[in-house]
N, C-alpha and C. Protein backbone atom coordinates (compact mmCIF):
# COMPACT_ATOMS: atom_id res chain seq x y z
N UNK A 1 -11.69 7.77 -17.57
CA UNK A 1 -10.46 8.33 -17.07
C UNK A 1 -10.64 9.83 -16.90
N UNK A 2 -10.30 10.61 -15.69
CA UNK A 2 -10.49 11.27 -15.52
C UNK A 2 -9.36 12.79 -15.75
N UNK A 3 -9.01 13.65 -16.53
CA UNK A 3 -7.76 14.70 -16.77
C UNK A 3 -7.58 15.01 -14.95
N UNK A 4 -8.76 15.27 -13.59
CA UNK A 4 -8.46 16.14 -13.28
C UNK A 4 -6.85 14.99 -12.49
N UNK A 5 -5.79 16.09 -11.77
CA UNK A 5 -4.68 15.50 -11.50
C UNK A 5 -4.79 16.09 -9.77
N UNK A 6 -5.00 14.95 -8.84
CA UNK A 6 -5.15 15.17 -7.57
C UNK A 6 -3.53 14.93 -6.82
N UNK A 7 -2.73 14.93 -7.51
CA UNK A 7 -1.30 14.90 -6.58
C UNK A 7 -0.78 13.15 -6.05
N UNK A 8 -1.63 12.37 -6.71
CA UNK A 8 -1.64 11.37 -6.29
C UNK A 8 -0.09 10.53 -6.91
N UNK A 9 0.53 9.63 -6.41
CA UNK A 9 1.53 8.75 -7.05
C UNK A 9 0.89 7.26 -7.06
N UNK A 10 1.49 6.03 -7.57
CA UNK A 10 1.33 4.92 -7.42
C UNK A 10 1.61 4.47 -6.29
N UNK A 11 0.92 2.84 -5.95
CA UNK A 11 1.71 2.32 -4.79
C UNK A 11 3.23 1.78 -5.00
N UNK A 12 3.72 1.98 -5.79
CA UNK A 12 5.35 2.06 -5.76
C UNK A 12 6.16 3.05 -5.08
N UNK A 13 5.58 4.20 -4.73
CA UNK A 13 5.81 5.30 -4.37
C UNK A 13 6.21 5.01 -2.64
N UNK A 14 5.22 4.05 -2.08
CA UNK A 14 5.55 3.47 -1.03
C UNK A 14 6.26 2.07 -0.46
N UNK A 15 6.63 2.30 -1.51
CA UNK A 15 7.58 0.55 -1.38
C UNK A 15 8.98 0.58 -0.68
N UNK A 16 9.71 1.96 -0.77
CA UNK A 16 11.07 2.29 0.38
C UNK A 16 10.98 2.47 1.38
N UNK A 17 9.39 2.73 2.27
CA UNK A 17 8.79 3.09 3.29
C UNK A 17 8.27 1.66 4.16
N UNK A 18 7.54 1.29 3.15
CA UNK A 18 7.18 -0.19 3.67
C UNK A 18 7.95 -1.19 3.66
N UNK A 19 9.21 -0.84 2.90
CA UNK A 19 10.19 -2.51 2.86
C UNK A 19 10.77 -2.26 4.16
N UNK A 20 10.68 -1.27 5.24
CA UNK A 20 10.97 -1.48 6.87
C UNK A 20 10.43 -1.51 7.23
N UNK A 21 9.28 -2.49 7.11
CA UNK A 21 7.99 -2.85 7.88
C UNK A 21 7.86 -4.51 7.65
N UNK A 22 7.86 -4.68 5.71
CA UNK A 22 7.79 -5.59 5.60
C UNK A 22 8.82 -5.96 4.79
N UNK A 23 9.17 -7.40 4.74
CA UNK A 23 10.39 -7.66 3.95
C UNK A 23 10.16 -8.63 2.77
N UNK A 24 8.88 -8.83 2.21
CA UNK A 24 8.25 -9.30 1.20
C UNK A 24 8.49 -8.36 0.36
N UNK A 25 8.24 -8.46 -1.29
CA UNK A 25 7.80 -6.83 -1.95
C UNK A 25 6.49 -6.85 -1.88
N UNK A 26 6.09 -5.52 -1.19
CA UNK A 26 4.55 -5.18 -0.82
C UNK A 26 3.67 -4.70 -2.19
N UNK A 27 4.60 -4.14 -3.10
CA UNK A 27 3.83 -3.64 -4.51
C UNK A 27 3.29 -5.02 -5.49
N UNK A 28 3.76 -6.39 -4.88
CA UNK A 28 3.11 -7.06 -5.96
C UNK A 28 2.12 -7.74 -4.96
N UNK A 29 1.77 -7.83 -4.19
CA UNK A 29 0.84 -7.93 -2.57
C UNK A 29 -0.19 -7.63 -3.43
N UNK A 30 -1.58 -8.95 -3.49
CA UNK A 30 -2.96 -8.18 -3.69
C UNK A 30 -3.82 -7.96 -2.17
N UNK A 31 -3.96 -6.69 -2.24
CA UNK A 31 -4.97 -6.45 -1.42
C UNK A 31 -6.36 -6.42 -1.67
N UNK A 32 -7.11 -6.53 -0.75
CA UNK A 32 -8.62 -6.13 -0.66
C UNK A 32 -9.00 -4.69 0.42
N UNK A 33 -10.06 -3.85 -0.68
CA UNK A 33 -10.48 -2.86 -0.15
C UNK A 33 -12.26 -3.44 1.00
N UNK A 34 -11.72 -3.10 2.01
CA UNK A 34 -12.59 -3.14 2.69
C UNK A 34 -13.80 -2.28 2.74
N UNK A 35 -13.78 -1.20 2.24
CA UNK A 35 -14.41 -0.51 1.31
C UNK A 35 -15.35 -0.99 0.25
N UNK A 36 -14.78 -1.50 -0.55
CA UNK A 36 -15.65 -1.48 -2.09
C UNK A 36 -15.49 -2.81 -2.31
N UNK A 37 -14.22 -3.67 -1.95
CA UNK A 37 -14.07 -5.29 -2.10
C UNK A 37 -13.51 -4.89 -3.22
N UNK A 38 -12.57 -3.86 -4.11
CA UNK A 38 -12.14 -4.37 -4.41
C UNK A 38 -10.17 -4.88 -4.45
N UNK A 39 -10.33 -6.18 -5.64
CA UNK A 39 -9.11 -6.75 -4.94
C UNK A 39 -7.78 -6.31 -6.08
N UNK A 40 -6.31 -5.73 -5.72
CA UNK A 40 -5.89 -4.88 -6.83
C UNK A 40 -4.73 -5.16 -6.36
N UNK A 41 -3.50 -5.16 -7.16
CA UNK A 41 -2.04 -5.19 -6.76
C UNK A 41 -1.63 -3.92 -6.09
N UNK A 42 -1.56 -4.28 -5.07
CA UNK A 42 -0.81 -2.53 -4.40
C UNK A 42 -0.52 -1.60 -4.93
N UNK A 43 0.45 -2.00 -5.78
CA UNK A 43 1.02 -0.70 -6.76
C UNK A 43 0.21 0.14 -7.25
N UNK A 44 -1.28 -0.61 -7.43
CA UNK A 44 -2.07 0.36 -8.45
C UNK A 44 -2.87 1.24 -7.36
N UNK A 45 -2.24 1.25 -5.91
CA UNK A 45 -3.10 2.42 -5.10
C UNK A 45 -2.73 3.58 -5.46
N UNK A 46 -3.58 4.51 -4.70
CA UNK A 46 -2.82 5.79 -4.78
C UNK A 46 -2.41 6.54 -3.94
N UNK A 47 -1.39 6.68 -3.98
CA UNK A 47 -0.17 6.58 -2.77
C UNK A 47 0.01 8.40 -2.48
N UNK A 48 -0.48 9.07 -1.71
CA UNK A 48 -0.05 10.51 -0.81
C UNK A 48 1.19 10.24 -0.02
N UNK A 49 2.29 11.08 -0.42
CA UNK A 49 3.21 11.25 0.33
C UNK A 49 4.27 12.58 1.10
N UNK A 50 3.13 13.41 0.48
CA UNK A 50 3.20 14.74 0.85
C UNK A 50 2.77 15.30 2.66
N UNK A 51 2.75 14.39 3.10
CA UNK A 51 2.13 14.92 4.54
C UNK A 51 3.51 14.40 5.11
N UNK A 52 3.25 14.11 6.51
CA UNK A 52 4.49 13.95 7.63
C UNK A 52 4.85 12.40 7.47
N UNK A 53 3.52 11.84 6.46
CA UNK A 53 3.48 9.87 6.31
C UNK A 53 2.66 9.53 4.98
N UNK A 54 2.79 8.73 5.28
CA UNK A 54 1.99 8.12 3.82
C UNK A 54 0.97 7.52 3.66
N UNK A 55 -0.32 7.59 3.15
CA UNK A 55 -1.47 7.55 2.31
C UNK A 55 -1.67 6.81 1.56
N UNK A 56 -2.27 5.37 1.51
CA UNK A 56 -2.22 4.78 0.22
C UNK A 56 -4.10 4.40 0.64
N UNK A 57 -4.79 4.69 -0.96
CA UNK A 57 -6.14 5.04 -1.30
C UNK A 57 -6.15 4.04 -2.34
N UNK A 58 -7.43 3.76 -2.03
CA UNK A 58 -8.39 2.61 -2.96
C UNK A 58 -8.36 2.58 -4.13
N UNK A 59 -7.45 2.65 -5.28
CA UNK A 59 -7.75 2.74 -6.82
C UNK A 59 -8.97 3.15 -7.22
N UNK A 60 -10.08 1.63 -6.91
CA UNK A 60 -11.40 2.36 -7.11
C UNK A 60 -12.15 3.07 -6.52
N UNK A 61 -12.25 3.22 -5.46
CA UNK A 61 -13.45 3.85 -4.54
C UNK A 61 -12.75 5.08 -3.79
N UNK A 62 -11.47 5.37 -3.38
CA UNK A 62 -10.48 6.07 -2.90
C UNK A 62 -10.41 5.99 -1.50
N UNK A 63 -10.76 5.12 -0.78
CA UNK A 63 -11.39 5.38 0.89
C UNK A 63 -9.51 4.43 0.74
N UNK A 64 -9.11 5.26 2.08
CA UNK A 64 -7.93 4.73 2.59
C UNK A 64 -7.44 3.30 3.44
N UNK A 65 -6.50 2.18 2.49
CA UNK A 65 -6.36 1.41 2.59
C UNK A 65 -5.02 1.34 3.80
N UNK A 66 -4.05 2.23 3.69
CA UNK A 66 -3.17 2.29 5.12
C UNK A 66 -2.77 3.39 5.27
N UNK A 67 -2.31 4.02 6.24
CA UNK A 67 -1.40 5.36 6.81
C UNK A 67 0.03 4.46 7.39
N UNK A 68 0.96 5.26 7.38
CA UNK A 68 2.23 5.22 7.78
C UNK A 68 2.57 6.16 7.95
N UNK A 69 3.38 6.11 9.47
CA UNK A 69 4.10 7.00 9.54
C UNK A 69 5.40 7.05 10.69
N UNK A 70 6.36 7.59 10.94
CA UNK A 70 7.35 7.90 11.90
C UNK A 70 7.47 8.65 12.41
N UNK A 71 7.21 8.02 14.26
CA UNK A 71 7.03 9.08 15.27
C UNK A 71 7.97 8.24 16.05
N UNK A 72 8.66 9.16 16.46
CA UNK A 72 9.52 9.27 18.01
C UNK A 72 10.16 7.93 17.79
N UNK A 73 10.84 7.69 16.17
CA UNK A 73 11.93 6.77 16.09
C UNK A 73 11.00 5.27 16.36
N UNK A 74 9.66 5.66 15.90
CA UNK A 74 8.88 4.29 15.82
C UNK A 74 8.34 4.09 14.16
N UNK A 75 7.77 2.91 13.85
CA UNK A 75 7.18 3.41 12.75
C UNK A 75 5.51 2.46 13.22
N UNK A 76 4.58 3.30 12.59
CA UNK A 76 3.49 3.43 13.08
C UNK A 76 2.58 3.11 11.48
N UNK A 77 2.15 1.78 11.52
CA UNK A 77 1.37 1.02 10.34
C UNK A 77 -0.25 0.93 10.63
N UNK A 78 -0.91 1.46 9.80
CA UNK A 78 -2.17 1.62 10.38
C UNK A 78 -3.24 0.64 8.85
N UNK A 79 -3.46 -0.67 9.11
CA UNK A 79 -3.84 -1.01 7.71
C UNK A 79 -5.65 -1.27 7.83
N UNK A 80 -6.48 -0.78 8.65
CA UNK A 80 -7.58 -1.46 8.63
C UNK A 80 -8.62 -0.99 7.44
N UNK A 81 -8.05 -0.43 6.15
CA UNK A 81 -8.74 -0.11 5.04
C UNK A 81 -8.67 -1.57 4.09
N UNK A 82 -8.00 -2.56 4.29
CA UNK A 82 -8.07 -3.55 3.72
C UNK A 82 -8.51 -4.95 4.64
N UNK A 83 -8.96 -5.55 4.14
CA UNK A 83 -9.36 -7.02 4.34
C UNK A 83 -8.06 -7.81 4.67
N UNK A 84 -7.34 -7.89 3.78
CA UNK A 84 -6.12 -8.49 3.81
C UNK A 84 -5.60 -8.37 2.62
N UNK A 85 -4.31 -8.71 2.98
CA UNK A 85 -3.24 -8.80 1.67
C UNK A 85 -2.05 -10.14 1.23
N UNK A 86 -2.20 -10.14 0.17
CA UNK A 86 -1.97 -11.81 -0.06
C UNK A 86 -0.01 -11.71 -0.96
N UNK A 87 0.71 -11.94 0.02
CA UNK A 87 1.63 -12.07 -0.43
C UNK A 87 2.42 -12.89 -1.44
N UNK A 88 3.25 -12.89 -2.68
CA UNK A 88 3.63 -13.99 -3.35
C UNK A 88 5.27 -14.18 -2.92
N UNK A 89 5.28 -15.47 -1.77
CA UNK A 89 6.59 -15.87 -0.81
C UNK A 89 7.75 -16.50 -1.82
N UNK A 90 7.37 -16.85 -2.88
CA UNK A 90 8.03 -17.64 -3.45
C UNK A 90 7.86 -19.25 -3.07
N UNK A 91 8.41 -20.35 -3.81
CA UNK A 91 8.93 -21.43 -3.49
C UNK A 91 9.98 -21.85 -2.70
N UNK A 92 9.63 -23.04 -1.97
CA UNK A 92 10.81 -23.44 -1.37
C UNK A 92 12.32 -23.59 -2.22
N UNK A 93 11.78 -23.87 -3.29
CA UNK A 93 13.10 -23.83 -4.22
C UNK A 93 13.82 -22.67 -4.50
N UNK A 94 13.20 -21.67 -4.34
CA UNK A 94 13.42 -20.22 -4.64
C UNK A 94 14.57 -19.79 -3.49
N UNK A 95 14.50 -20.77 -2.48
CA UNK A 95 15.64 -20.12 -1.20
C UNK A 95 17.03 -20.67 -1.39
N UNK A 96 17.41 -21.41 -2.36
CA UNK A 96 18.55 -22.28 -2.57
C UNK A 96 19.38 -21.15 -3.53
């Protein structure tokens, strides 16, 4: 573990940003880093939100897993730092 402190937040940090994109919760979403392979609950990225959009980085390896951002009343999802991401939909029973 490292003291130094790079400004970084969790991927929770991006979960009010992405729930108008997606309408799953994206923080319990495992992704894969296309990067390093490896595979981690969103939340545990590390989420930049200090620019004009948002930043979410590889836990382990730090290479960037998506950008977001809002331009001209669009929103603009950029995910090709991951492999994919595996949503938990619930059960059919779960919709009653």
């Amino acid at each position: 573990m490292s003291s130094f402190d790079d400004g970084h937040l969790d991927g929770n940090a991006a979960a009010g940003e992405l729930s108008t994109v997606f309408a799953l919760d994206m923080t319990t979403a495992v992704g894969e880093c296309a990067n390093c392979g490896a595979a981690k609950r969103f939340a545990e990225a590390h989420v930049y939100a200090q620019a004009p959009g948002v930043v979410a980085r590889c836990a382990a390896c730090q290479s960037v897993l998506l950008r977001l951002a809002r331009l001209d009343g669009r929103v603009v999802l950029e995910l090709r730092g991951m492999t994919h991401l595996i949503f938990d939909a619930g059960s059919p029973a779960d919709a009653s």
